[in-house]
C-alpha atoms as a PDB file:
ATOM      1  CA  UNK A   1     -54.305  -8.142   9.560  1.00  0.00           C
ATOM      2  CA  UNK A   2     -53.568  -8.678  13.177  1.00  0.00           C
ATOM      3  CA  UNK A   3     -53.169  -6.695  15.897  1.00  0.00           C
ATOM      4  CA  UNK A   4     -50.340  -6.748  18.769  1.00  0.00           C
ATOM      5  CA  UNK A   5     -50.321  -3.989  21.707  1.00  0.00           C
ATOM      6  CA  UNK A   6     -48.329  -2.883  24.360  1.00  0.00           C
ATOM      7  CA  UNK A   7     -49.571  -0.706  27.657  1.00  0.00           C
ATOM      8  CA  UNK A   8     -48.050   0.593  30.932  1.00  0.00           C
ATOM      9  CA  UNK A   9     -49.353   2.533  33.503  1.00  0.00           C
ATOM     10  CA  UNK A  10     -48.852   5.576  35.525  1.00  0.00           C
ATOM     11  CA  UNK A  11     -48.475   5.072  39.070  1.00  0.00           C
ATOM     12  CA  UNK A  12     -51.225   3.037  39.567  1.00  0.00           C
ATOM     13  CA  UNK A  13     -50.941   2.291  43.032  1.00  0.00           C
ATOM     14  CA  UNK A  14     -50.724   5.707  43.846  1.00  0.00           C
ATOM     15  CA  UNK A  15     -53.614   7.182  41.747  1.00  0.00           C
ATOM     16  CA  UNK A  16     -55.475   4.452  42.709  1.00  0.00           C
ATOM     17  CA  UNK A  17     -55.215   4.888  46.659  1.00  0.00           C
ATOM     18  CA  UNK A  18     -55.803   8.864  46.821  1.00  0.00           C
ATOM     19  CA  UNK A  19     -57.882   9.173  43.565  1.00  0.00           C
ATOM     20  CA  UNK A  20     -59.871   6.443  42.477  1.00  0.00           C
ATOM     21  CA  UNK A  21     -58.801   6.218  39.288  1.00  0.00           C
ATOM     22  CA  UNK A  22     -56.521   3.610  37.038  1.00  0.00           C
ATOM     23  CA  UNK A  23     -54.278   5.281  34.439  1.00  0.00           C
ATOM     24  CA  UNK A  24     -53.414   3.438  31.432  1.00  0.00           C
ATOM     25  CA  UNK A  25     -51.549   4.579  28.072  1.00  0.00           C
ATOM     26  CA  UNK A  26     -52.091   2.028  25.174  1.00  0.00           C
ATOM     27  CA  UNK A  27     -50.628   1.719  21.995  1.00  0.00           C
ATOM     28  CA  UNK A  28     -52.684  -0.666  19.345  1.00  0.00           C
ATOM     29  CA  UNK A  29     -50.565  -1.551  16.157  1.00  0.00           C
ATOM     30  CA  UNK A  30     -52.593  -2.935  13.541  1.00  0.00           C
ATOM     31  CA  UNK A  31     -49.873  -5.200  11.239  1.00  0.00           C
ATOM     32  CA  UNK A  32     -50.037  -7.039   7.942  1.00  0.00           C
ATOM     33  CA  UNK A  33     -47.920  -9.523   9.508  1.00  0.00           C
ATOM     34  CA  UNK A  34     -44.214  -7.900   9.068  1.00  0.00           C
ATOM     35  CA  UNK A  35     -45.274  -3.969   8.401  1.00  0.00           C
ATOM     36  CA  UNK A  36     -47.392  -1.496  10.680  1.00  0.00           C
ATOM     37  CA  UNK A  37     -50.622  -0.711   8.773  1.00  0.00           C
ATOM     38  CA  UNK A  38     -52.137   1.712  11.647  1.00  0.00           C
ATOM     39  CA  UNK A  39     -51.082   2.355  15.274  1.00  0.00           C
ATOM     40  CA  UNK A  40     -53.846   3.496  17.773  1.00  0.00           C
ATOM     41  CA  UNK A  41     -52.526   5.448  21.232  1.00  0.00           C
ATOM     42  CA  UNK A  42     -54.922   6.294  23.799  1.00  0.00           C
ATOM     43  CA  UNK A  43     -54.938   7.666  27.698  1.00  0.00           C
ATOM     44  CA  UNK A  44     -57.320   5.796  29.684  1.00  0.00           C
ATOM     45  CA  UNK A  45     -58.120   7.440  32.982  1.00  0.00           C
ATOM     46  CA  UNK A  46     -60.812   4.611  34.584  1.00  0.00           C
ATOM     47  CA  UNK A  47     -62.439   6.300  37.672  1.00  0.00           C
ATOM     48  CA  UNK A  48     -63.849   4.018  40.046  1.00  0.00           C
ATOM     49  CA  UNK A  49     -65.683   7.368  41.641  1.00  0.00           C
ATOM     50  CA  UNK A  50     -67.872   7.385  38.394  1.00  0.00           C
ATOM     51  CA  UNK A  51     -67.312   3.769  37.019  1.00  0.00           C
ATOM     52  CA  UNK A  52     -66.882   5.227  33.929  1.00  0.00           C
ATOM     53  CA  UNK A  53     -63.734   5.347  31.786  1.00  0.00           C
ATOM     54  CA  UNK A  54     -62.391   8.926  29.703  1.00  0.00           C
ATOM     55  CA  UNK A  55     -60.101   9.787  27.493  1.00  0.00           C
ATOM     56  CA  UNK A  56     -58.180  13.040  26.188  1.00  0.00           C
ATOM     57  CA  UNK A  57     -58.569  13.845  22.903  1.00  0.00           C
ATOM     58  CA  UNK A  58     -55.057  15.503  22.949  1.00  0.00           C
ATOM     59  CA  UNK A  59     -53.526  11.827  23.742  1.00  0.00           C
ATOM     60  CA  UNK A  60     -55.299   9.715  21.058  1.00  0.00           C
ATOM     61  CA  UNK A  61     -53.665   9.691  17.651  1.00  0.00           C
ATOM     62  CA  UNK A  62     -53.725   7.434  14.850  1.00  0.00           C
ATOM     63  CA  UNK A  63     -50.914   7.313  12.644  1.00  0.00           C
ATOM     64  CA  UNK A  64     -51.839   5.496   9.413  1.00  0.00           C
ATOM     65  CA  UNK A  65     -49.218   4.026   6.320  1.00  0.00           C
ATOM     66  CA  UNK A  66     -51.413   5.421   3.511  1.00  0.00           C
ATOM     67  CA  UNK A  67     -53.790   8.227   5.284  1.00  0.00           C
ATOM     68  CA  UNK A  68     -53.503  11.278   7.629  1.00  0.00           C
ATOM     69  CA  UNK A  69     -55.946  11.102  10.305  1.00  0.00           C
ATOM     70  CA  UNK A  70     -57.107  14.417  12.141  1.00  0.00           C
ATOM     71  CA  UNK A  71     -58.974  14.644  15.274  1.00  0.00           C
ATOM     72  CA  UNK A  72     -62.038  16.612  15.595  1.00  0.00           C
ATOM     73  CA  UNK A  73     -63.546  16.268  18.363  1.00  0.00           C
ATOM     74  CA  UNK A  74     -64.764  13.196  20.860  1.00  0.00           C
ATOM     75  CA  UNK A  75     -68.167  12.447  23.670  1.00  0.00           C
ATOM     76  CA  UNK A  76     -69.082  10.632  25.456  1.00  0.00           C
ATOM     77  CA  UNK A  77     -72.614   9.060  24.318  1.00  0.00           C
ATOM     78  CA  UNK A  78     -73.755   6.742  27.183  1.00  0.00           C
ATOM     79  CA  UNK A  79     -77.315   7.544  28.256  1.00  0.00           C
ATOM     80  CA  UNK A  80     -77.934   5.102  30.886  1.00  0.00           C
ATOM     81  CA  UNK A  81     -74.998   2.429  30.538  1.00  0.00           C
ATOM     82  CA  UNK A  82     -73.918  -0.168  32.490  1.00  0.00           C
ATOM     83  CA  UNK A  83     -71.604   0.561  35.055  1.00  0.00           C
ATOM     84  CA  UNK A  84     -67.420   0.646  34.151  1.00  0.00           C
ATOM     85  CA  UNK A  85     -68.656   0.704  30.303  1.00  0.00           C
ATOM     86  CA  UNK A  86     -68.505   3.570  28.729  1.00  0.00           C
ATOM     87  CA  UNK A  87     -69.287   4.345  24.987  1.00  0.00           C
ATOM     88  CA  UNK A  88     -67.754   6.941  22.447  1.00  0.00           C
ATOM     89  CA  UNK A  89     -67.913   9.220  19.469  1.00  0.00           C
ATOM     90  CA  UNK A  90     -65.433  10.655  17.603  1.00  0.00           C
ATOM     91  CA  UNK A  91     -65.568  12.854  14.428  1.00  0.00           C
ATOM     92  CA  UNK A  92     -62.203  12.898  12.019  1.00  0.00           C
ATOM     93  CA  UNK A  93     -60.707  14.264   8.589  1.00  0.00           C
ATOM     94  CA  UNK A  94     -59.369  11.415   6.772  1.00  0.00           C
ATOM     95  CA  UNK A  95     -56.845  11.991   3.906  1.00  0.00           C
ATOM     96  CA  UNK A  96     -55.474  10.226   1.857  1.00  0.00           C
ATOM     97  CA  UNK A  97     -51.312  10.688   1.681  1.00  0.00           C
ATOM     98  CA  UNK A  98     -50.896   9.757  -2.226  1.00  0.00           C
ATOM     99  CA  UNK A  99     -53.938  11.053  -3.529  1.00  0.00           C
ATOM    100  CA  UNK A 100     -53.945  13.822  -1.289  1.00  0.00           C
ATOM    101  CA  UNK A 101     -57.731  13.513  -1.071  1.00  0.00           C
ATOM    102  CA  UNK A 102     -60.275  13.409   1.530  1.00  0.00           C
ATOM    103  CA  UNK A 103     -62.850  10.525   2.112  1.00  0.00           C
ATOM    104  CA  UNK A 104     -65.896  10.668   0.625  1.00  0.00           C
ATOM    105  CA  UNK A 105     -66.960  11.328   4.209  1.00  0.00           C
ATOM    106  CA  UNK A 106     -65.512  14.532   4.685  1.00  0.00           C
ATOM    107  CA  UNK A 107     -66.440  13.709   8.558  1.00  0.00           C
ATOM    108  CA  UNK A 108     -65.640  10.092   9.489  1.00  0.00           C
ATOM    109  CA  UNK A 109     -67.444   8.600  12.652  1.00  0.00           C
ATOM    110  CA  UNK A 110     -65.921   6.106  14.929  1.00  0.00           C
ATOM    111  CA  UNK A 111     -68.013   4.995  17.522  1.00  0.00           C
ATOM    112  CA  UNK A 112     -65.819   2.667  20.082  1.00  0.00           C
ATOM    113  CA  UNK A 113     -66.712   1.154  23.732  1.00  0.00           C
ATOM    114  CA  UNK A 114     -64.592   0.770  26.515  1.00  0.00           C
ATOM    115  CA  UNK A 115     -65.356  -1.846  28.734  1.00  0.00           C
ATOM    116  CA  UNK A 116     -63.252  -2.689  32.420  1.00  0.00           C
ATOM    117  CA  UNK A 117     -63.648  -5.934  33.467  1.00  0.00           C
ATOM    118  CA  UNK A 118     -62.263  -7.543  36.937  1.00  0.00           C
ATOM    119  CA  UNK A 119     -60.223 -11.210  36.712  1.00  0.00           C
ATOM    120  CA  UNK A 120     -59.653 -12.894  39.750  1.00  0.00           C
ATOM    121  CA  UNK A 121     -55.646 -12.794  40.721  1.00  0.00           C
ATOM    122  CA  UNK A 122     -53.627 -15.813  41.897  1.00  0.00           C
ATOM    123  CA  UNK A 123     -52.893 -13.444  44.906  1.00  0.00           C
ATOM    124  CA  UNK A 124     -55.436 -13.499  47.352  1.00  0.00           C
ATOM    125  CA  UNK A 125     -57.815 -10.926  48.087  1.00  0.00           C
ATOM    126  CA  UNK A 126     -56.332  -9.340  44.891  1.00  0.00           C
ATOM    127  CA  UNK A 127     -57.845  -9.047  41.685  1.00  0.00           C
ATOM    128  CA  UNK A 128     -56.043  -8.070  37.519  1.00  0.00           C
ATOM    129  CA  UNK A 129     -57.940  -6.100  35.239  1.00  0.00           C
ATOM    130  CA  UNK A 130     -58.532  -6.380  31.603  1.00  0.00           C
ATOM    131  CA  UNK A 131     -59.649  -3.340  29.274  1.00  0.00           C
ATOM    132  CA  UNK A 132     -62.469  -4.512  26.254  1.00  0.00           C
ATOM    133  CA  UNK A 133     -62.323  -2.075  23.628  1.00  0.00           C
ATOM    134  CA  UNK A 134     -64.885  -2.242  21.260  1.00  0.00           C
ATOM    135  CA  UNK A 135     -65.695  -0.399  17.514  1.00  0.00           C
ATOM    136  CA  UNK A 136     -69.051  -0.401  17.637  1.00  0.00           C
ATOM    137  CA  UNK A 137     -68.659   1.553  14.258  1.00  0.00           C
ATOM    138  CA  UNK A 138     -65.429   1.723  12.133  1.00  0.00           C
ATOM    139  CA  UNK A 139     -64.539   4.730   9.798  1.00  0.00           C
ATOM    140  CA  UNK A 140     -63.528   3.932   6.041  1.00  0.00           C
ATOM    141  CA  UNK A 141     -59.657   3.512   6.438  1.00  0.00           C
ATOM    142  CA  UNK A 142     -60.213   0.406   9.238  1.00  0.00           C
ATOM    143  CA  UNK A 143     -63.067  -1.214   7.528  1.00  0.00           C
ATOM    144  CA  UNK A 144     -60.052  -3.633   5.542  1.00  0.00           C
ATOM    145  CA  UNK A 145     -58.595  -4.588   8.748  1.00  0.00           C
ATOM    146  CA  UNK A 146     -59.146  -8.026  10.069  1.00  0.00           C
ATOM    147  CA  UNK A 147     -58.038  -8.855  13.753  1.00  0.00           C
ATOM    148  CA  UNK A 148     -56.576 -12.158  13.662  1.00  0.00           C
ATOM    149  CA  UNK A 149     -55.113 -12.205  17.290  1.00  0.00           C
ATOM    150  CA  UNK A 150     -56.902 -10.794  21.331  1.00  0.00           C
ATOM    151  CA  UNK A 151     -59.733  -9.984  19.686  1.00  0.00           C
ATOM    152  CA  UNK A 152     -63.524 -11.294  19.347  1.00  0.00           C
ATOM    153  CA  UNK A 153     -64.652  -9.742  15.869  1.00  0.00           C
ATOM    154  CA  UNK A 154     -64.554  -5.976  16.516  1.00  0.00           C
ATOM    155  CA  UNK A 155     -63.280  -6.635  20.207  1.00  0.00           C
ATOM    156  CA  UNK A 156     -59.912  -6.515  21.429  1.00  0.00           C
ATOM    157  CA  UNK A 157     -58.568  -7.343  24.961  1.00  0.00           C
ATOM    158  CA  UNK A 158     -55.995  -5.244  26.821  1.00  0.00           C
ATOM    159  CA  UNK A 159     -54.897  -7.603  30.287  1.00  0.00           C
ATOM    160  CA  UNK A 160     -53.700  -6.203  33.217  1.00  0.00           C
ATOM    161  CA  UNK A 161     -50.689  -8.967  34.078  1.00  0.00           C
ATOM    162  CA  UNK A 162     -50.958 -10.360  37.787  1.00  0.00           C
ATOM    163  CA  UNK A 163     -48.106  -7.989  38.701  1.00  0.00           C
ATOM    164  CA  UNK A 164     -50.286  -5.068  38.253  1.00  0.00           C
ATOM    165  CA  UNK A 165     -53.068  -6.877  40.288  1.00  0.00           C
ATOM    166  CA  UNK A 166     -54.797  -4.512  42.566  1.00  0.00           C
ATOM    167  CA  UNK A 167     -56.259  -4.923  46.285  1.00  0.00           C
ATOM    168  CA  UNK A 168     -60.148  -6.123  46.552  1.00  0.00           C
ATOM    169  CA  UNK A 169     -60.381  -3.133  49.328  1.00  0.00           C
ATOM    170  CA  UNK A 170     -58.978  -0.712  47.585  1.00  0.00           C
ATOM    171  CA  UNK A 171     -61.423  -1.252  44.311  1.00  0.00           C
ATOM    172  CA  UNK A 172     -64.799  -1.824  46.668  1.00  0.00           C
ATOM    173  CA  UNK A 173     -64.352   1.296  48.801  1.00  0.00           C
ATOM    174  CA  UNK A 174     -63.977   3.560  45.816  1.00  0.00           C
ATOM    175  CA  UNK A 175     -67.793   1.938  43.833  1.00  0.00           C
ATOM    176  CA  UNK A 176     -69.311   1.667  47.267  1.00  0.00           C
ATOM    177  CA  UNK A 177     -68.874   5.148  47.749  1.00  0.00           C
ATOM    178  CA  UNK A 178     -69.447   5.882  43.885  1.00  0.00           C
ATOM    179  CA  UNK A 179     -72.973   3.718  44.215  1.00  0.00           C
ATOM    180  CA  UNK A 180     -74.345   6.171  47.631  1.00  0.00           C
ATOM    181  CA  UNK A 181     -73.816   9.307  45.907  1.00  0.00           C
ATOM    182  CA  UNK A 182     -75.181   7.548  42.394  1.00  0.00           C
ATOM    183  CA  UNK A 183     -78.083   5.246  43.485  1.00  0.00           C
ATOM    184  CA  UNK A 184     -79.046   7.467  46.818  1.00  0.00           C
ATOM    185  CA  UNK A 185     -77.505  10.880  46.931  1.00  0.00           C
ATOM    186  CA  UNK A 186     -75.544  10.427  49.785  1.00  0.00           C
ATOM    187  CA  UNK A 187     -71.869  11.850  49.097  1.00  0.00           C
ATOM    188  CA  UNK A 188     -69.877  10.199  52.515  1.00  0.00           C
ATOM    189  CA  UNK A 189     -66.463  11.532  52.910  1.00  0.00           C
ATOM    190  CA  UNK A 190     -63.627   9.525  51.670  1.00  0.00           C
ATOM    191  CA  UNK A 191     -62.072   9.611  54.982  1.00  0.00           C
ATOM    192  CA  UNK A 192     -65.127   8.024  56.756  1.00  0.00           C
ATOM    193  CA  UNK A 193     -65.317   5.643  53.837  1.00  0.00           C
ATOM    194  CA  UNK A 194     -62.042   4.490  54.270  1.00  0.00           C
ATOM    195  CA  UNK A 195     -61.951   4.129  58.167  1.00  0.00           C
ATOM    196  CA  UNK A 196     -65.348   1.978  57.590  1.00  0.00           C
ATOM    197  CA  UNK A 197     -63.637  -0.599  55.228  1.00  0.00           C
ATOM    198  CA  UNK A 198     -59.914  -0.451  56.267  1.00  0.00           C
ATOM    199  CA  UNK A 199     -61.196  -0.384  60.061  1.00  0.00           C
ATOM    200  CA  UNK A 200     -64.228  -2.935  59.875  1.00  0.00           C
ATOM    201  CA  UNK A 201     -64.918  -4.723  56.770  1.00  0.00           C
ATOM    202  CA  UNK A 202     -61.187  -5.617  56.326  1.00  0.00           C
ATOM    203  CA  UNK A 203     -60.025  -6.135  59.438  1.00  0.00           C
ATOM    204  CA  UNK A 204     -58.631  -9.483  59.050  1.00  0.00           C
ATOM    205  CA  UNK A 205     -58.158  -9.452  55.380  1.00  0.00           C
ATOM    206  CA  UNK A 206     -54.827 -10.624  55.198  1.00  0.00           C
ATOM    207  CA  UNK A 207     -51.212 -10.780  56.743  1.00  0.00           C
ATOM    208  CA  UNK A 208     -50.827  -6.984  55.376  1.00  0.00           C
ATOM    209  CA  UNK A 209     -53.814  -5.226  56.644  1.00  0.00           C
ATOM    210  CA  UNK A 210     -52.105  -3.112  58.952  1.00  0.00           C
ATOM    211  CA  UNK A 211     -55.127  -0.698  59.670  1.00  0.00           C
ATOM    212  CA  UNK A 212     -55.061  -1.649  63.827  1.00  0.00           C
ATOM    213  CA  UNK A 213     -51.864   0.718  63.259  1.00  0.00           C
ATOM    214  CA  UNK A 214     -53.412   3.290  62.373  1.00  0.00           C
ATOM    215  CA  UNK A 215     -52.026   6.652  63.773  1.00  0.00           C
ATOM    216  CA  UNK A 216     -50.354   4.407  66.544  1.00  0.00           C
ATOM    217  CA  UNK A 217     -46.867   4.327  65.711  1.00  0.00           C
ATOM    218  CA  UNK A 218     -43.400   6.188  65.202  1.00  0.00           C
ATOM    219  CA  UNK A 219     -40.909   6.239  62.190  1.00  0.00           C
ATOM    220  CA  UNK A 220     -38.945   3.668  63.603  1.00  0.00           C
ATOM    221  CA  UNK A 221     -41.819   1.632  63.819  1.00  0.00           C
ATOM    222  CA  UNK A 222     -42.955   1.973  60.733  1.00  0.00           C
ATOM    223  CA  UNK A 223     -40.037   1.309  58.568  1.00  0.00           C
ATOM    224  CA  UNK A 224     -38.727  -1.494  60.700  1.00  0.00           C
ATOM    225  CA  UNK A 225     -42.019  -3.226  60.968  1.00  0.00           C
ATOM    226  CA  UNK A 226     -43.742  -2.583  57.993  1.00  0.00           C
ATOM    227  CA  UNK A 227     -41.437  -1.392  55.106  1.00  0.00           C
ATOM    228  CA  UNK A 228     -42.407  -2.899  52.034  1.00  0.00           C
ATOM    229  CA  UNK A 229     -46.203  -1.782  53.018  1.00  0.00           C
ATOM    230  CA  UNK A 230     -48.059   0.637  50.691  1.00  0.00           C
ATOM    231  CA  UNK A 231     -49.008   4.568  52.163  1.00  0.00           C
ATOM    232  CA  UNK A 232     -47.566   3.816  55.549  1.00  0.00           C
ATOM    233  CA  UNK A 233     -46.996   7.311  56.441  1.00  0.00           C
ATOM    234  CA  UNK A 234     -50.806   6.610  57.355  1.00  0.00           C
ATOM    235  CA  UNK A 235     -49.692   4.344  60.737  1.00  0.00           C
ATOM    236  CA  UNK A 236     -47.434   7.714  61.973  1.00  0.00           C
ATOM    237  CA  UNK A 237     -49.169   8.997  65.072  1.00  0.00           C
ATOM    238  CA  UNK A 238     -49.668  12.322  64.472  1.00  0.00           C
ATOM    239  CA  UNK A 239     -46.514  14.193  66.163  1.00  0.00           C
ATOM    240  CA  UNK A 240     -44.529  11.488  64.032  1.00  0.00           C
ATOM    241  CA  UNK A 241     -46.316  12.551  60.799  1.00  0.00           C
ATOM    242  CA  UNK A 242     -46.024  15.802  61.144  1.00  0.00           C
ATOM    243  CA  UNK A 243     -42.315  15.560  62.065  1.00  0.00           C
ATOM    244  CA  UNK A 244     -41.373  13.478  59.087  1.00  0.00           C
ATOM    245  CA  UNK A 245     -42.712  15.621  56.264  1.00  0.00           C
ATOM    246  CA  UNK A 246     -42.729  19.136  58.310  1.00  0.00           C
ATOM    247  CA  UNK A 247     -46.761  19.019  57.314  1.00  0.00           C
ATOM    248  CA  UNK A 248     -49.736  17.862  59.102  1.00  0.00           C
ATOM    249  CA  UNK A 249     -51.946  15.564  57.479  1.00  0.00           C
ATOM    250  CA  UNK A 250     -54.660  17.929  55.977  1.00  0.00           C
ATOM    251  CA  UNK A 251     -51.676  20.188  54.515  1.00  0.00           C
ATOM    252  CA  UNK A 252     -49.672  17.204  53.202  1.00  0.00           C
ATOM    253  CA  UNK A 253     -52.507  14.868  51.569  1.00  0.00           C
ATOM    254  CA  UNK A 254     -53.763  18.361  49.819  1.00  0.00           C
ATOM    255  CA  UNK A 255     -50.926  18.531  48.049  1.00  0.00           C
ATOM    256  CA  UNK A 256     -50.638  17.015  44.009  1.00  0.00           C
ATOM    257  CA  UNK A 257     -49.921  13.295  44.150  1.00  0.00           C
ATOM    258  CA  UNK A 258     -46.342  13.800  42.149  1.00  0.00           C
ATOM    259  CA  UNK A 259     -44.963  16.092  45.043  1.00  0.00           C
ATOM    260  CA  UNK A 260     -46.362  13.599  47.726  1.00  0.00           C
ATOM    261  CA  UNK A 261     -44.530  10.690  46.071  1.00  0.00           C
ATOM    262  CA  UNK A 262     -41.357  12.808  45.934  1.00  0.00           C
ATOM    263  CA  UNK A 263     -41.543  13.203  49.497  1.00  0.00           C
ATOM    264  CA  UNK A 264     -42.482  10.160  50.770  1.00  0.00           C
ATOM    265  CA  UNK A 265     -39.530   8.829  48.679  1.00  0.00           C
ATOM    266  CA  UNK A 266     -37.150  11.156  50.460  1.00  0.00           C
ATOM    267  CA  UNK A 267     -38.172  10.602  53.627  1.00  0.00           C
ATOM    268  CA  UNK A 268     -37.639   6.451  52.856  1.00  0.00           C
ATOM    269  CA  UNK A 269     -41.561   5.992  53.126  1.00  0.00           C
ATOM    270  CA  UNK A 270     -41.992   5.293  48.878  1.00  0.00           C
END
């Protein structure tokens, strides 16, 4: 057998910036070299608040040639794991489609690990990402299939291409923050957090860091200046902000991240 995959992901700059999180839906297709022998699709929400990865149970499906698969129910088992790698159960009814019989497990465990690891990007100051998913234990209708291809025995590599590759500040502020309220207890505001790195620690980072602007300029300014620059409605002064998007920053950055995008977009700051 070997196994090919595809992956995109949902507004990951955006999710990433205001949320912390990186949003990717996979699809695994397990192949006898022509035909489809199983296809794996799973949501990964990785949240760099937590370092820990989850999934929905509603978006991961296995569609098999020869058996029906049906979810039961998924956890998370991690007890004290390292950080971005997390580990998980899940219980399924497997039948099979021409004997219309059930395993001789009635309950079939998986037990599979999810691992995020960072690769360094040919951009600078920017780093790709790679998923590891792991079956730590394989229920009876996978235990034929051999990977032949991104794999490492039960292993398989998802890469993040360089095109996807994300901003060193924008990862670090998220686990520094995630490590205080871990490690210490102390929950600092997002806000603060972000002044402290975009402000200080990244000050001279690179020919984008644009954070001296902060607050300090007007719409003109903005788009003529600094266009193809990510969350720029950040460098409006105030007055300019609020004019823009008829919102003041508390009201607008309150709102869900879909309706934010839409009207950054119209307003020519997307």
């Amino acid at each position: 057998m070997s196994l090919t995959h595809t992956f995109r992901l949902y507004d990951m700059e955006e999710s990433l910036v205001e949320n912390g999180t990186l949003d990717v839906k996979c699809k695994l297709k397990f192949t006898n070299g022509t035909n489809i022998i199983c296809t794996m699709v799973m949501d990964i929400c990785h949240d760099f608040n937590t370092l820990r990865s989850k999934l929905d149970l509603s978006s991961l499906h296995f569609l098999h040639t020869n058996y029906l698969v049906s979810l039961l129910k998924m956890r998370c088992i991690d007890s004290d794991c390292s950080p971005n790698v997390t580990t998980f159960r899940l219980n399924a009814n497997v039948l099979d489609k021409q004997r219309r019989t059930y395993s001789d497990n009635f309950v079939e465990i998986f037990i599979f690990q999810i691992c995020l690891r960072r690769v360094k990007s040919t951009a600078t100051h920017q780093y790709t990402y790679r998923f590891e998913i792991r079956f730590i234990r394989l229920p009876s209708f996978l235990l034929d299939l051999k990977f032949t291809s991104n794999h490492d025995g039960n292993k398989f590599i998802l890469s993040l291409q360089d095109k996807y590759a994300l901003n060193n500040r924008q990862v670090t502020k998220f686990v520094f923050r995630s490590i205080l309220i871990q490690t210490y207890m102390i929950n600092i505001p997002y806000d603060i957090i972000a002044l402290l790195f975009d402000g200080f620690m990244f000050g001279d980072e690179d020919e984008h860091d644009v954070s001296m602007y902060y607050k300090q300029m007007s719409k003109d300014e903005v788009l003529s200046r600094f266009s193809s620059v990510a969350n720029k409605e950040r460098l409006l002064t105030d007055d300019a902000f609020a004019q823009v998007f008829n919102l003041n920053r508390t009201q607008f950055y309150a709102l869900k991240p879909w309706i934010r995008k839409k009207l950054k977009r119209d307003k020519g700051f997307c």
